[in-house]
Protein backbone atom coordinates (compact mmCIF):
# COMPACT_ATOMS: atom_id res chain seq x y z
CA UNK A 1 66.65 111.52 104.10
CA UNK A 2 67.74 108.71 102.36
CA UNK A 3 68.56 105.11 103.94
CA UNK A 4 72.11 103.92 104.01
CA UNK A 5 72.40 100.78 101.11
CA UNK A 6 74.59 97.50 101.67
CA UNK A 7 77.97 99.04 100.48
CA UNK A 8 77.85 101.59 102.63
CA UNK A 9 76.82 99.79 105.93
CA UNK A 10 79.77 97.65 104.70
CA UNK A 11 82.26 99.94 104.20
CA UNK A 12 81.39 100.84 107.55
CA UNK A 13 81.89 97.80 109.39
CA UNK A 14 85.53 97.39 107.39
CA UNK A 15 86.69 100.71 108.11
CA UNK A 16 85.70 100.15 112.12
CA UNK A 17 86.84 96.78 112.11
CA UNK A 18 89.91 98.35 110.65
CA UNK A 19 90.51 100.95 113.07
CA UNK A 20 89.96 98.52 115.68
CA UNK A 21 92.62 95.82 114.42
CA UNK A 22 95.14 99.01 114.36
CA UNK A 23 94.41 100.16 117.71
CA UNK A 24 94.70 96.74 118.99
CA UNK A 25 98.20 96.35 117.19
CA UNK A 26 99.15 99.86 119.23
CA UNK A 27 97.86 98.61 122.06
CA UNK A 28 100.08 95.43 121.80
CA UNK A 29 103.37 97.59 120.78
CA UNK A 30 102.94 99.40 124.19
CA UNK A 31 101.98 96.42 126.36
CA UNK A 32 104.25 93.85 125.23
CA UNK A 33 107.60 93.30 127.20
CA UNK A 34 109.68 91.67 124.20
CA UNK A 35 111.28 93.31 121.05
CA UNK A 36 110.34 90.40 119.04
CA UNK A 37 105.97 90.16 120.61
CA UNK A 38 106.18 94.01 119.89
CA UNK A 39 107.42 93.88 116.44
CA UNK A 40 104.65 90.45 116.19
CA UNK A 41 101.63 92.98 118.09
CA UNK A 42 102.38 96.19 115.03
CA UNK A 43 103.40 93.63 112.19
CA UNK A 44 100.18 91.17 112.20
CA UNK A 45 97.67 93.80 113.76
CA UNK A 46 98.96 96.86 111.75
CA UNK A 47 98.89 94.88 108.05
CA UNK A 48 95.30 93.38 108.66
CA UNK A 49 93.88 96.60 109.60
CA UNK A 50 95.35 98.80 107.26
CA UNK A 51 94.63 96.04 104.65
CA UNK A 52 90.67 96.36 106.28
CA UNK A 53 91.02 100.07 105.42
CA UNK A 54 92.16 99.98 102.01
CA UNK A 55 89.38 97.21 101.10
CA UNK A 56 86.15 99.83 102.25
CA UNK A 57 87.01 102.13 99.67
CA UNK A 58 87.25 99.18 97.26
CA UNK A 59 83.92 98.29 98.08
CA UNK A 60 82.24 101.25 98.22
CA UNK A 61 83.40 102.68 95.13
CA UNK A 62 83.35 99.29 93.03
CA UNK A 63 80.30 100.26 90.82
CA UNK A 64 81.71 103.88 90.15
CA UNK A 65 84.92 103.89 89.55
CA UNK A 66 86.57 100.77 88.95
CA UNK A 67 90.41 101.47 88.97
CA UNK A 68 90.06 102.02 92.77
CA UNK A 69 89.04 98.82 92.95
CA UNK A 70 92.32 97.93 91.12
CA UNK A 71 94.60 100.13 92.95
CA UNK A 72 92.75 98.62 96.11
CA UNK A 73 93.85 95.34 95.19
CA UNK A 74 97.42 96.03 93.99
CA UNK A 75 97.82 97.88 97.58
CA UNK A 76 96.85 94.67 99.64
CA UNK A 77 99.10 92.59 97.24
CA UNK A 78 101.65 94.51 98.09
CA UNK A 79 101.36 95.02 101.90
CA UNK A 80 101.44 91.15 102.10
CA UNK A 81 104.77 91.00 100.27
């Protein structure tokens, strides 16, 4: 068996950390009584973790294949516009 290295414990935490920011969003869309603190819960919760999820692929496969890196990038760029 081989021990996990940095970049994967990493990629890990980001994709957990991830998960949990969306499912907190969800949570928030569901317990909210507003329109406008729903659309707040899924817009601020929902880009941070799906921006979390996009970055632990980035980081695991940085030394391999570097145009997922790229793409990566590009992809949170564009979920902040």
């Amino acid at each position: 068996m081989r021990s996990a290295t940095m970049l994967e414990v990493a990629s890990a935490a980001l994709l957990l950390l991830g998960g949990f920011f969306y499912f907190a969003g969800t949570v928030g869309l569901l317990r909210f009584p507003d329109v406008y603190c729903r659309m707040h819960a899924a817009g601020k919760a929902g880009t941070l973790g799906v921006s979390l999820l996009i970055l632990a692929p980035m980081l695991y496969f940085v030394s391999s294949e570097a145009w997922v890196f790229v793409r990566g990038a590009f992809a949170i760029y564009f979920q902040f516009l």
